[in-house]
N, C-alpha and C. Protein backbone atom coordinates (compact mmCIF):
# COMPACT_ATOMS: atom_id res chain seq x y z
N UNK A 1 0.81 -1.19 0.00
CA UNK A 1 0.00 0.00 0.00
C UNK A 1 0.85 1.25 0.00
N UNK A 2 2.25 0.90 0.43
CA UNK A 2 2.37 2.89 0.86
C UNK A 2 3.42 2.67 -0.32
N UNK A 3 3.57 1.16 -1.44
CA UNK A 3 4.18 1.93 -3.23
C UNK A 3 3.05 2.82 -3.63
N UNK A 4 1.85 2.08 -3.47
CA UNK A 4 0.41 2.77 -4.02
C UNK A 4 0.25 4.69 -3.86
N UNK A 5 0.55 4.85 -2.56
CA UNK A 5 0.36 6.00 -2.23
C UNK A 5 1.56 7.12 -2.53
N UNK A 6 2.86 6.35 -2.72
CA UNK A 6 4.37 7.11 -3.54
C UNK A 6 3.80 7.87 -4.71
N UNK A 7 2.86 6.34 -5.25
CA UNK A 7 2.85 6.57 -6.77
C UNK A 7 2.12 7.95 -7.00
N UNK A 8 0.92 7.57 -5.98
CA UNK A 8 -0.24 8.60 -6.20
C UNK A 8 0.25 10.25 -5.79
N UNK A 9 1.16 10.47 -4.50
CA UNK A 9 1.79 11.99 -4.47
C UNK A 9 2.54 12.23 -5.37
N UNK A 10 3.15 11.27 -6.75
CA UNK A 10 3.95 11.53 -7.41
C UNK A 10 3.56 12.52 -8.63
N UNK A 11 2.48 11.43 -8.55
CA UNK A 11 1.26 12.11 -9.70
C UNK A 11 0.69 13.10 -9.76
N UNK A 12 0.01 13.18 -8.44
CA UNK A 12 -0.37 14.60 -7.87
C UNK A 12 0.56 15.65 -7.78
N UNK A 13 2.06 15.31 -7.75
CA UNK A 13 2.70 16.49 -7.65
C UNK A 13 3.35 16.55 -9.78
N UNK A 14 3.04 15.84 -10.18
CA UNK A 14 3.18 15.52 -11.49
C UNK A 14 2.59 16.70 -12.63
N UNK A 15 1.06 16.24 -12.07
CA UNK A 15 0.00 17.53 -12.65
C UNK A 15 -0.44 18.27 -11.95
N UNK A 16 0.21 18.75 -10.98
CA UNK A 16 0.26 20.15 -10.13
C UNK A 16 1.47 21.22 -11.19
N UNK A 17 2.45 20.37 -11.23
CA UNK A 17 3.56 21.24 -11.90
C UNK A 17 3.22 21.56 -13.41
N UNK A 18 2.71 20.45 -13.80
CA UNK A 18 1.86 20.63 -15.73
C UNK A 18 1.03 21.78 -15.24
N UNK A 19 -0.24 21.79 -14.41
CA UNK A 19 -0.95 22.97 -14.64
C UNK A 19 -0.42 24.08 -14.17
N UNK A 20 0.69 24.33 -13.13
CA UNK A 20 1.55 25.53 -13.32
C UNK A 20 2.13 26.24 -14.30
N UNK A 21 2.93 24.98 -15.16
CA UNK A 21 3.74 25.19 -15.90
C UNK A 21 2.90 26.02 -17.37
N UNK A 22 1.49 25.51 -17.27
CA UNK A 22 0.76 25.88 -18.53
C UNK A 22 0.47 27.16 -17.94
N UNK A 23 -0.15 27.72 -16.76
CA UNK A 23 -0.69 28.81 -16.86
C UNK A 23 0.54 29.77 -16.42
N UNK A 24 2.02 29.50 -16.63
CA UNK A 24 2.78 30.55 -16.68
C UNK A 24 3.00 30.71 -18.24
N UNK A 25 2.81 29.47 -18.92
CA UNK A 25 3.18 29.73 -20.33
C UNK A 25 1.66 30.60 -20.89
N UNK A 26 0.94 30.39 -20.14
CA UNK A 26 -0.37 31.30 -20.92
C UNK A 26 -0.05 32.49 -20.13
N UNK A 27 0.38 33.38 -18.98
CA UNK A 27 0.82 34.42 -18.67
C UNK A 27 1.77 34.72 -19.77
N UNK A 28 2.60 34.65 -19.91
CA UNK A 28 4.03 34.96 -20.71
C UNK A 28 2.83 35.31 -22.27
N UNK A 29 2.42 34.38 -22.69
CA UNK A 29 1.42 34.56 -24.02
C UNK A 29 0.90 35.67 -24.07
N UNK A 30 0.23 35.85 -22.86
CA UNK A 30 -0.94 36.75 -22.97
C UNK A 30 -0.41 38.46 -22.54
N UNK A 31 0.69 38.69 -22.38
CA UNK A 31 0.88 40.28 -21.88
C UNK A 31 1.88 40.68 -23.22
N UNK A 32 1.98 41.56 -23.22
CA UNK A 32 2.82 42.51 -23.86
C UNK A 32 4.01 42.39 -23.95
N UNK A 33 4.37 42.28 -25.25
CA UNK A 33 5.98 42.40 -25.76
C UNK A 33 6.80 43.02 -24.87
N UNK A 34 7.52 42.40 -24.79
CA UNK A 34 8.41 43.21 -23.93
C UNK A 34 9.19 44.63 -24.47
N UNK A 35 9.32 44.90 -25.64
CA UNK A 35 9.50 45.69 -26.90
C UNK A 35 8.17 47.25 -26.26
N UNK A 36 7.58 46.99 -25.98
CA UNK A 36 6.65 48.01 -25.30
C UNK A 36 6.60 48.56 -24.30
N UNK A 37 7.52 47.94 -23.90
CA UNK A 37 7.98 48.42 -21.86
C UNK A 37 8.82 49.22 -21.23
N UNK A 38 8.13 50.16 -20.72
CA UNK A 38 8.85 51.57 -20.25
C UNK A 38 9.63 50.59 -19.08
N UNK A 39 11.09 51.44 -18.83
CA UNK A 39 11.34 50.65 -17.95
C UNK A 39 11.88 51.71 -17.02
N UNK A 40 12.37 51.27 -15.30
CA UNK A 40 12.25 51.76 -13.91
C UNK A 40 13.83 52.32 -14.09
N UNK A 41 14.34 53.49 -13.51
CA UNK A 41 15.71 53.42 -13.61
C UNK A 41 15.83 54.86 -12.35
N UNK A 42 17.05 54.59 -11.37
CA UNK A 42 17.41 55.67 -10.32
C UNK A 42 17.41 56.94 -11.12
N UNK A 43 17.14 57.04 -12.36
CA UNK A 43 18.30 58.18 -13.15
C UNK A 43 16.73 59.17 -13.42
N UNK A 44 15.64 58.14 -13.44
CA UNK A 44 14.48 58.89 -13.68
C UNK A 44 13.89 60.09 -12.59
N UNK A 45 13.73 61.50 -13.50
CA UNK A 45 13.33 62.73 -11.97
C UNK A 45 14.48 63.21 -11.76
N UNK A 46 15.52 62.54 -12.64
CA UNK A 46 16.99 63.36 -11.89
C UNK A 46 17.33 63.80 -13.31
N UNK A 47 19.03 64.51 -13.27
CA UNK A 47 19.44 65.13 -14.45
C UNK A 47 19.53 64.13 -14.83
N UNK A 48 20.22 64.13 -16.11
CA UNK A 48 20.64 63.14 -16.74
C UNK A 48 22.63 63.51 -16.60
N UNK A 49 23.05 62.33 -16.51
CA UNK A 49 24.62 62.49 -15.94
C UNK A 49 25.39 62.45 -17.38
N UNK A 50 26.38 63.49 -17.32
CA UNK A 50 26.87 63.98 -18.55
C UNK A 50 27.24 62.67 -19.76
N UNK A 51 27.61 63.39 -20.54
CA UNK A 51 27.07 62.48 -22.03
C UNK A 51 27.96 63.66 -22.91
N UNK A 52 29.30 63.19 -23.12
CA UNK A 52 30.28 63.83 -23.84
C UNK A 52 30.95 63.14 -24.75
N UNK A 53 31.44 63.29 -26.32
CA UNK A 53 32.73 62.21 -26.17
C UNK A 53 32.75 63.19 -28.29
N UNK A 54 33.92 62.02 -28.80
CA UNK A 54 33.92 62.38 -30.13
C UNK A 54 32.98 61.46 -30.94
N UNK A 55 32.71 61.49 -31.71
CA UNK A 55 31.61 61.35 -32.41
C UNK A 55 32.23 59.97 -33.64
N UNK A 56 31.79 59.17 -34.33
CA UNK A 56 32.82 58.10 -35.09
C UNK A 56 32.48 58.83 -36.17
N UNK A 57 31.96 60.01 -36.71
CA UNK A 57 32.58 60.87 -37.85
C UNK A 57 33.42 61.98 -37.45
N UNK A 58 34.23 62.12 -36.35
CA UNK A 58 35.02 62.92 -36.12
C UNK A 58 34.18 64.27 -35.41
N UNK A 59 33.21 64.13 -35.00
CA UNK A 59 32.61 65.68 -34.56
C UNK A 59 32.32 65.22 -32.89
N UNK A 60 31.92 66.00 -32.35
CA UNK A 60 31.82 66.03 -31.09
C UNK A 60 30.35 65.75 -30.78
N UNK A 61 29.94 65.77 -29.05
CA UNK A 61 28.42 65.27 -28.81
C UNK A 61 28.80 66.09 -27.15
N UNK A 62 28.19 67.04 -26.92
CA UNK A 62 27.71 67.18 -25.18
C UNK A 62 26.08 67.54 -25.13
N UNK A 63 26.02 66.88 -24.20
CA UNK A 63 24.30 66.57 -24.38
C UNK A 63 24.18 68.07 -23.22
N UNK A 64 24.91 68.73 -22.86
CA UNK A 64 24.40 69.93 -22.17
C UNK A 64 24.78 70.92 -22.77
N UNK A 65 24.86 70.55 -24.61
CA UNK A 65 24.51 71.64 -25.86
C UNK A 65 23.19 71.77 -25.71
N UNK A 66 22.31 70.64 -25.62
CA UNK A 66 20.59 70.07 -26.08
C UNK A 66 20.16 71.17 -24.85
N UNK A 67 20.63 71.54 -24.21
CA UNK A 67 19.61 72.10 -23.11
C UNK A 67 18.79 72.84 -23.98
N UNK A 68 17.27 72.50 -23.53
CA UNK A 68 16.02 73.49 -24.22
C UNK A 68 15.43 72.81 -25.00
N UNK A 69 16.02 71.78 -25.53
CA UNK A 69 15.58 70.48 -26.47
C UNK A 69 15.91 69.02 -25.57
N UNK A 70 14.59 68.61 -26.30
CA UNK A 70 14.43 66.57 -26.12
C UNK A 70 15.54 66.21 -26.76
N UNK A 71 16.05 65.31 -25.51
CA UNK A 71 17.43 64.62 -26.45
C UNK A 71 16.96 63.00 -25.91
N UNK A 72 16.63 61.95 -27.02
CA UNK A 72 16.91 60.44 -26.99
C UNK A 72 18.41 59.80 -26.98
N UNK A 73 18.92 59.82 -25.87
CA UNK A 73 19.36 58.91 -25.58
C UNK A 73 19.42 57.43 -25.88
N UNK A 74 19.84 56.88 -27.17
CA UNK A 74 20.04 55.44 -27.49
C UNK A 74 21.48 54.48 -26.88
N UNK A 75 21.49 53.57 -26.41
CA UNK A 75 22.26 52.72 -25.91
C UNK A 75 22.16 51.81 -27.16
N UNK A 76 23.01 51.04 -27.79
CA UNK A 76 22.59 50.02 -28.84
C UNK A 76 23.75 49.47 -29.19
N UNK A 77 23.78 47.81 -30.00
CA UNK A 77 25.09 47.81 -30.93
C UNK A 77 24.35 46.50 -32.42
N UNK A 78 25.38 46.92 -32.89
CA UNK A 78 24.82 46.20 -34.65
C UNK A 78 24.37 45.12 -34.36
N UNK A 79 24.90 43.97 -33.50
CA UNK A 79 24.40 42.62 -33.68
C UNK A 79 23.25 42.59 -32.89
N UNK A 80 22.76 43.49 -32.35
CA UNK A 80 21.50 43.20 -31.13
C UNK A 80 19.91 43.40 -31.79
N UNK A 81 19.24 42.02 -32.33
CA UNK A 81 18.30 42.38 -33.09
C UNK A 81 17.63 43.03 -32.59
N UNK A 82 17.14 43.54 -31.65
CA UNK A 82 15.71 44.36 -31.16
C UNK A 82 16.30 46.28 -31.63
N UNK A 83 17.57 46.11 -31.70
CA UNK A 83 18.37 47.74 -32.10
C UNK A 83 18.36 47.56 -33.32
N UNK A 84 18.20 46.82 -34.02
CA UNK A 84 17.92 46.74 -35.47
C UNK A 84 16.52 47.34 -35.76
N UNK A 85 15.76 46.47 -35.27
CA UNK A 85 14.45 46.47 -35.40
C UNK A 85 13.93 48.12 -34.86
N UNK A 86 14.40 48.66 -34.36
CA UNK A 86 14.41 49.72 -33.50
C UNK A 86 14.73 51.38 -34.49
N UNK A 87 15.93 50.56 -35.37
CA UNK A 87 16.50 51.69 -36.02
C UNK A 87 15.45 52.59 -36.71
N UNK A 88 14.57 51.71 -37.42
CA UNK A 88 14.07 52.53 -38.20
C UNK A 88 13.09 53.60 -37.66
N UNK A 89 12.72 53.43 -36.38
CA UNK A 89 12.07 54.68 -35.70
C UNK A 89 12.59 55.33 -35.27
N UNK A 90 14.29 55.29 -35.10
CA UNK A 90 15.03 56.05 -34.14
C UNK A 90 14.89 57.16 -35.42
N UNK A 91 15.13 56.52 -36.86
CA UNK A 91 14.81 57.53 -38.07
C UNK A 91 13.76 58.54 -38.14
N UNK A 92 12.78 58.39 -38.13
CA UNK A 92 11.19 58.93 -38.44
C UNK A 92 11.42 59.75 -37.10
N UNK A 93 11.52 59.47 -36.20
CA UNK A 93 11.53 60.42 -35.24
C UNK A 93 12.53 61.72 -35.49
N UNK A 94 13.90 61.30 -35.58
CA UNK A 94 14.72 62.22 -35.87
C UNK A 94 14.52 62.85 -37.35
N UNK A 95 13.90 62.46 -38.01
CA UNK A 95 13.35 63.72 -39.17
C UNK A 95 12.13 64.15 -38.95
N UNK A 96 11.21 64.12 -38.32
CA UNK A 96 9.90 64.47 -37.84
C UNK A 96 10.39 65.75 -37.09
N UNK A 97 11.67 65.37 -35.84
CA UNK A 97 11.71 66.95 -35.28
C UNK A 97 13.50 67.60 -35.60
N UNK A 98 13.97 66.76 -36.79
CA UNK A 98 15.09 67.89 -36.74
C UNK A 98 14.85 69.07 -37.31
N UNK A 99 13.68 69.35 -38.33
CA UNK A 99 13.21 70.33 -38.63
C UNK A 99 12.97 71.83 -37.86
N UNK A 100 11.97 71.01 -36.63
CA UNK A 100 11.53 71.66 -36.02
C UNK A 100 12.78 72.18 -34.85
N UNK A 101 13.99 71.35 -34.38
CA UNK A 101 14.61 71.74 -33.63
C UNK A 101 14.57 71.27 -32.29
N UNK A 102 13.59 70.71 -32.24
CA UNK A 102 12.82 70.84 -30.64
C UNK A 102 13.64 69.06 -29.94
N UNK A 103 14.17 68.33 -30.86
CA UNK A 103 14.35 67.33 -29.91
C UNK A 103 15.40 66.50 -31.03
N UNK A 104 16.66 65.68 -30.50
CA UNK A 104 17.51 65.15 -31.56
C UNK A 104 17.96 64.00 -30.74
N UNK A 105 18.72 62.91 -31.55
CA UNK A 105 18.76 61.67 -31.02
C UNK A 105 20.22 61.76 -30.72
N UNK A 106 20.77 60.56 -29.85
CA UNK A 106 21.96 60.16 -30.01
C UNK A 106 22.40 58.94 -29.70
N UNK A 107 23.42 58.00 -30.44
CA UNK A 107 23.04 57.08 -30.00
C UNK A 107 24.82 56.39 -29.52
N UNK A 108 24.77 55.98 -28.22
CA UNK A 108 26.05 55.13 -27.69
C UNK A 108 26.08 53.62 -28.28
N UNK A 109 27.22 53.82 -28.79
CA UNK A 109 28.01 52.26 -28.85
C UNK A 109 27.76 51.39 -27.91
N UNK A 110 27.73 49.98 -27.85
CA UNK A 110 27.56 49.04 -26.88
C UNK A 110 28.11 47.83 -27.01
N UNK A 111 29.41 47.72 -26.61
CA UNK A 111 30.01 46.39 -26.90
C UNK A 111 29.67 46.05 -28.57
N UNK A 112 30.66 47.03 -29.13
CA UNK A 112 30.15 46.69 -30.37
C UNK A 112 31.74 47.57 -31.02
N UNK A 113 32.03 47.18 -32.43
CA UNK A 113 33.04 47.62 -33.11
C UNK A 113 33.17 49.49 -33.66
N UNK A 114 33.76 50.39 -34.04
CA UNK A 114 33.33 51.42 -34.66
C UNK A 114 33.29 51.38 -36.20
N UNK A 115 33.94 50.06 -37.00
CA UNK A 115 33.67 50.01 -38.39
C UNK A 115 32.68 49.64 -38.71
N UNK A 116 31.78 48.45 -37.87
CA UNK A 116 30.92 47.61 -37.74
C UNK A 116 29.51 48.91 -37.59
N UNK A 117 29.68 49.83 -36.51
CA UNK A 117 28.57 50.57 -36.34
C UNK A 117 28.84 51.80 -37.89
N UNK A 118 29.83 52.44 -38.03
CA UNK A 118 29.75 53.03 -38.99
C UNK A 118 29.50 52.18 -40.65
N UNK A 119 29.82 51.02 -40.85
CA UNK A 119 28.60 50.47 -41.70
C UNK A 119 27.13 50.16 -41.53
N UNK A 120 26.85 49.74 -40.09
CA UNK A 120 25.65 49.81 -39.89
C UNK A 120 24.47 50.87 -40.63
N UNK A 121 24.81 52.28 -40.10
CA UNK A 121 24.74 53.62 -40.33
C UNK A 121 24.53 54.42 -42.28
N UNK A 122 25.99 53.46 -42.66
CA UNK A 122 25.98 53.65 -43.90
C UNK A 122 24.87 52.86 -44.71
N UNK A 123 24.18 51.47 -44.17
CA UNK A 123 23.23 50.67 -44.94
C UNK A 123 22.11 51.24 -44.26
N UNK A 124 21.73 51.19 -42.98
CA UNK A 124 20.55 51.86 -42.61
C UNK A 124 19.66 52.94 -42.80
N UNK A 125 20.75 53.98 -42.92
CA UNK A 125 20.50 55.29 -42.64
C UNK A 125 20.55 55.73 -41.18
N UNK A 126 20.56 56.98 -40.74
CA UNK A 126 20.70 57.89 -39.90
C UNK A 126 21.42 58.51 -39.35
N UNK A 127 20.83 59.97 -39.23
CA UNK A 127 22.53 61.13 -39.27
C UNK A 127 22.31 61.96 -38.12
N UNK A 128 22.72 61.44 -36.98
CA UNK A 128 22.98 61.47 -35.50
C UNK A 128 24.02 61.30 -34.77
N UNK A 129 24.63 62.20 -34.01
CA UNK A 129 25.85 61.73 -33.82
C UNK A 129 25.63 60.39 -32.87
N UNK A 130 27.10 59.57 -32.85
CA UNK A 130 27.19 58.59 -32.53
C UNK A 130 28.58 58.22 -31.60
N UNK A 131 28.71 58.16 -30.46
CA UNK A 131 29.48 58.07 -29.74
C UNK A 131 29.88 56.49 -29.24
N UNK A 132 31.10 56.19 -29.21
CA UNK A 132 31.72 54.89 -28.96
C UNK A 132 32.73 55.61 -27.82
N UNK A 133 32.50 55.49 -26.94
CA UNK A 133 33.25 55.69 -25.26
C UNK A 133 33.83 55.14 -24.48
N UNK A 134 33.99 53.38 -24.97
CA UNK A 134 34.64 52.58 -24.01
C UNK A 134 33.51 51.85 -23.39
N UNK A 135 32.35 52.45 -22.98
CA UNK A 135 31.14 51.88 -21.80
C UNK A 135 31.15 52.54 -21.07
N UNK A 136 31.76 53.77 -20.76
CA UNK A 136 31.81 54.99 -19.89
C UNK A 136 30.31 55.37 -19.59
N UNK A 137 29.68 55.50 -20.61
CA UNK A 137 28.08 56.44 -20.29
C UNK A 137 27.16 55.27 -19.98
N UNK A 138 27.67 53.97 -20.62
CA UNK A 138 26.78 52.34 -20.34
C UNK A 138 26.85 53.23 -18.69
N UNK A 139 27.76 52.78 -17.96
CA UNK A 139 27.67 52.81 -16.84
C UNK A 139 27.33 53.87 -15.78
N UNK A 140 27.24 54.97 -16.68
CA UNK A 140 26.87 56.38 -15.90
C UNK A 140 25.22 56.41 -16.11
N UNK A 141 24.69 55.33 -17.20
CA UNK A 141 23.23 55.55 -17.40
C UNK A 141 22.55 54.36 -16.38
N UNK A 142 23.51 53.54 -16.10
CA UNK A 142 23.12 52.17 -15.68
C UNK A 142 22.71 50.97 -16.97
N UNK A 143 23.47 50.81 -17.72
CA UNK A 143 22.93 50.24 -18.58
C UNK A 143 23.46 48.43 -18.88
N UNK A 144 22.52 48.11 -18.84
CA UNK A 144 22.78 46.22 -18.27
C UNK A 144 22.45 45.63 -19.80
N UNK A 145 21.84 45.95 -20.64
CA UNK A 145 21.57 45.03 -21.93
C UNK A 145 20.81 46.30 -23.16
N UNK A 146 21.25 46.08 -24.20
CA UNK A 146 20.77 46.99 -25.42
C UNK A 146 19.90 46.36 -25.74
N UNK A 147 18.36 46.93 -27.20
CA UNK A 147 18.92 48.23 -26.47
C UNK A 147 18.06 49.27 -25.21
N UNK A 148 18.82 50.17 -24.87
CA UNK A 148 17.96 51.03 -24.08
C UNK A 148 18.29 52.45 -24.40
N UNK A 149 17.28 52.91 -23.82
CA UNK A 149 16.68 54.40 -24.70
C UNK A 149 16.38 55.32 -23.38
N UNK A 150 17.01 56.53 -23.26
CA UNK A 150 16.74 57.36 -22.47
C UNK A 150 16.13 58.42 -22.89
N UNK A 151 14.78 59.33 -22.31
CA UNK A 151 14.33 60.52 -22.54
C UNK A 151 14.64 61.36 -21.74
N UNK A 152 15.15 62.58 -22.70
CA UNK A 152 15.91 63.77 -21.30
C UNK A 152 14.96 64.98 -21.71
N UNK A 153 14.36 65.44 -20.75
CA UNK A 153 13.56 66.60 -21.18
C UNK A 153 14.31 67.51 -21.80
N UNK A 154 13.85 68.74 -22.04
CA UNK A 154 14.45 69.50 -21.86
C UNK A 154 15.27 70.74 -20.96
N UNK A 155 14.56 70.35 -20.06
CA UNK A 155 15.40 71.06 -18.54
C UNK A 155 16.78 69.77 -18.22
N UNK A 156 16.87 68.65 -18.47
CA UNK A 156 17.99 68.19 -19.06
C UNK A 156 17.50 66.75 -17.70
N UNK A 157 16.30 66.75 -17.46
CA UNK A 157 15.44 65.50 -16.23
C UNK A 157 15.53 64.43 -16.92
N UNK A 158 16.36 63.40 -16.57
CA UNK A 158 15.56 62.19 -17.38
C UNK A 158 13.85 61.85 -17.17
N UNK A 159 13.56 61.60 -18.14
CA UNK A 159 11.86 61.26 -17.90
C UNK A 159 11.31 60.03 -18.29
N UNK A 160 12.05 59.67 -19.22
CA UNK A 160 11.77 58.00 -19.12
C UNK A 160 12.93 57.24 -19.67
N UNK A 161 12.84 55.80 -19.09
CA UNK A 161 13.68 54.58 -19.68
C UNK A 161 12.75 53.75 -20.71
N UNK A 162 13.51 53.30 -21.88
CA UNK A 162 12.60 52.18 -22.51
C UNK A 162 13.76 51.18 -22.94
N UNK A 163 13.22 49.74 -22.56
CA UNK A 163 13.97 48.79 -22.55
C UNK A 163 13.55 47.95 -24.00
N UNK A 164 14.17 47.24 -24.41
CA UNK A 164 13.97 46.37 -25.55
C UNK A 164 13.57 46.67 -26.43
N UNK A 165 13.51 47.74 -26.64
CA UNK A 165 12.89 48.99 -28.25
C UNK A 165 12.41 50.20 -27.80
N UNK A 166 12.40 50.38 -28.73
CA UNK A 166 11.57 51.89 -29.00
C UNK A 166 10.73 52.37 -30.08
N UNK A 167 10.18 52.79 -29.63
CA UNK A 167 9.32 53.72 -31.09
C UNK A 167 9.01 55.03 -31.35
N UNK A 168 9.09 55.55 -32.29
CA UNK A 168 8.48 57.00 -32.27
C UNK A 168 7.28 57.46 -31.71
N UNK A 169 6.28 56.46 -32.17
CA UNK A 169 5.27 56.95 -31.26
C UNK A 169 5.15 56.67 -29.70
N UNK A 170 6.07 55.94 -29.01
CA UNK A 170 5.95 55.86 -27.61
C UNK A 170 6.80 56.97 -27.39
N UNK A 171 8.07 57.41 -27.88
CA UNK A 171 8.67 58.77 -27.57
C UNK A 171 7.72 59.92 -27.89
N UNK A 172 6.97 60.11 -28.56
CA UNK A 172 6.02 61.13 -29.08
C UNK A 172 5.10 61.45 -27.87
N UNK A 173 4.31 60.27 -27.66
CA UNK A 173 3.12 60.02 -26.32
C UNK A 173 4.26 60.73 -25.51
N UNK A 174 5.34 59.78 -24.84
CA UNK A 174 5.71 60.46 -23.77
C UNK A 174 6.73 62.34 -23.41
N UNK A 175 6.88 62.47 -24.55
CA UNK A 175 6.87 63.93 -24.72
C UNK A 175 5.94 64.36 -24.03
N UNK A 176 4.25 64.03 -25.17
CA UNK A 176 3.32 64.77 -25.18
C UNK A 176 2.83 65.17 -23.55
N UNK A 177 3.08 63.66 -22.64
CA UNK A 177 2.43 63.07 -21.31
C UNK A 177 3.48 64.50 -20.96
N UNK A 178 4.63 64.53 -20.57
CA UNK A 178 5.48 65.55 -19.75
C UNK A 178 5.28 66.59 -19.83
N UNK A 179 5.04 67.09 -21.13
CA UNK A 179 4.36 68.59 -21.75
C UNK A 179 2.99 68.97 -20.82
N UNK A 180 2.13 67.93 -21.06
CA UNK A 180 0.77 68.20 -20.72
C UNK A 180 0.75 68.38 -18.60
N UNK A 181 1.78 67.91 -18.27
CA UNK A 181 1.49 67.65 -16.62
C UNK A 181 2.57 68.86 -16.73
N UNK A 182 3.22 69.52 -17.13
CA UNK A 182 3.86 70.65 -16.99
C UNK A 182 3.40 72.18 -17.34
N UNK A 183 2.37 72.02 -18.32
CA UNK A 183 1.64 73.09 -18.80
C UNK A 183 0.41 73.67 -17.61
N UNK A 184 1.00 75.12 -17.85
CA UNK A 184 -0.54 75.62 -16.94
C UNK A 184 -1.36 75.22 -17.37
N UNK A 185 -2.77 75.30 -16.17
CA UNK A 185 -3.68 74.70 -15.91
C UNK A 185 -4.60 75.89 -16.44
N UNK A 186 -5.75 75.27 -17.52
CA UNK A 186 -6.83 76.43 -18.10
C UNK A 186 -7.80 77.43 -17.09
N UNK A 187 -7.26 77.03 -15.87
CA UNK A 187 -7.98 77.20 -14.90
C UNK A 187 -7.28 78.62 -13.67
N UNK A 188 -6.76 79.24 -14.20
CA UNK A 188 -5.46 79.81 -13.93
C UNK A 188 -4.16 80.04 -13.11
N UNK A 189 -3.98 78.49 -13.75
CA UNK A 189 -2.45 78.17 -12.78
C UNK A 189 -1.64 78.74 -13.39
N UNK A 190 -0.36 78.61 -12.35
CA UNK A 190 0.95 79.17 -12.71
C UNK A 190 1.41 78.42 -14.23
């Protein structure tokens, strides 16, 4: 009798773990790309910590030129598909407002080559400066895996992190969101 009863907690603990195992795989199914996910960072509400260096076409980058303008912050490197996938909005965005002035991209090297990113650049498109630093700013942004994307207002606050992509229109929304909770109130606030 007590093989009988081995057998039977075995079982029971058998398809206890199957129906776990399914309704984490139907969690994981059922939420959102991870590609969509603002993500948590100490750096958010604070300045953003300097962001200097030469540029891999020979020009320079200090992100406390941008004061008064949105500056995107890109972390990225060539082989990392989701920065691939990514590029082409880092585009549309940066011609949507270089016109206007109001906001410009930039994007850091990440464990990645400077011939490798300057062909990248040359097949892709996009004309942003581009800084390769060693991992200097990786680590001044906190940055653990590409790519990631920082929003710096324009008072120079970080305001958001986005992990595993980006898009123009989630940088757009969250402009718009910071603008709108910063703007007087129709009601006659400051």
């Amino acid at each position: 009798m007590n093989d009988y009863g081995g057998w039977l907690w075995l079982l029971i603990d058998v398809v206890f773990l199957a129906v776990l195992a399914a309704g984490f795989v139907a969690l994981l199914a059922t939420r959102e790309p991870a590609t969509d996910r603002q993500g948590s960072s100490p750096l958010l509400g604070r300045m953003a910590p300097p962001l200097a260096g030469e540029t891999l076409d020979g020009g320079s980058f200090d992100i406390a030129d941008h004061r008064g303008r949105w500056v995107v912050v890109n972390f990225f490197a060539t082989w990392c598909p989701p920065c691939v996938e990514e590029h082409p909005e880092l585009i549309a965005f940066d011609e949507a407002h270089r016109a206007a002035g109001d906001a410009s991209v930039v994007s850091v090297v990440y464990n990645d080559r400077p011939d490798e990113v300057h062909d990248f650049f040359a097949d892709r498109g996009g004309d942003w400066p581009v800084i390769a630093d060693g991992g200097l700013a990786a680590v001044d942004y906190g940055v653990v895996k590409v790519p990631e994307t920082y929003l710096v207002a324009p008072g120079g606050v970080v305001v958001q992190k986005y992990t595993g992509g980006v898009t123009r229109d989630m940088i757009e929304a969250d402009m718009a969101a910071v603008m709108a909770a910063v703007a007087p109130s129709d009601e006659g606030g400051a």
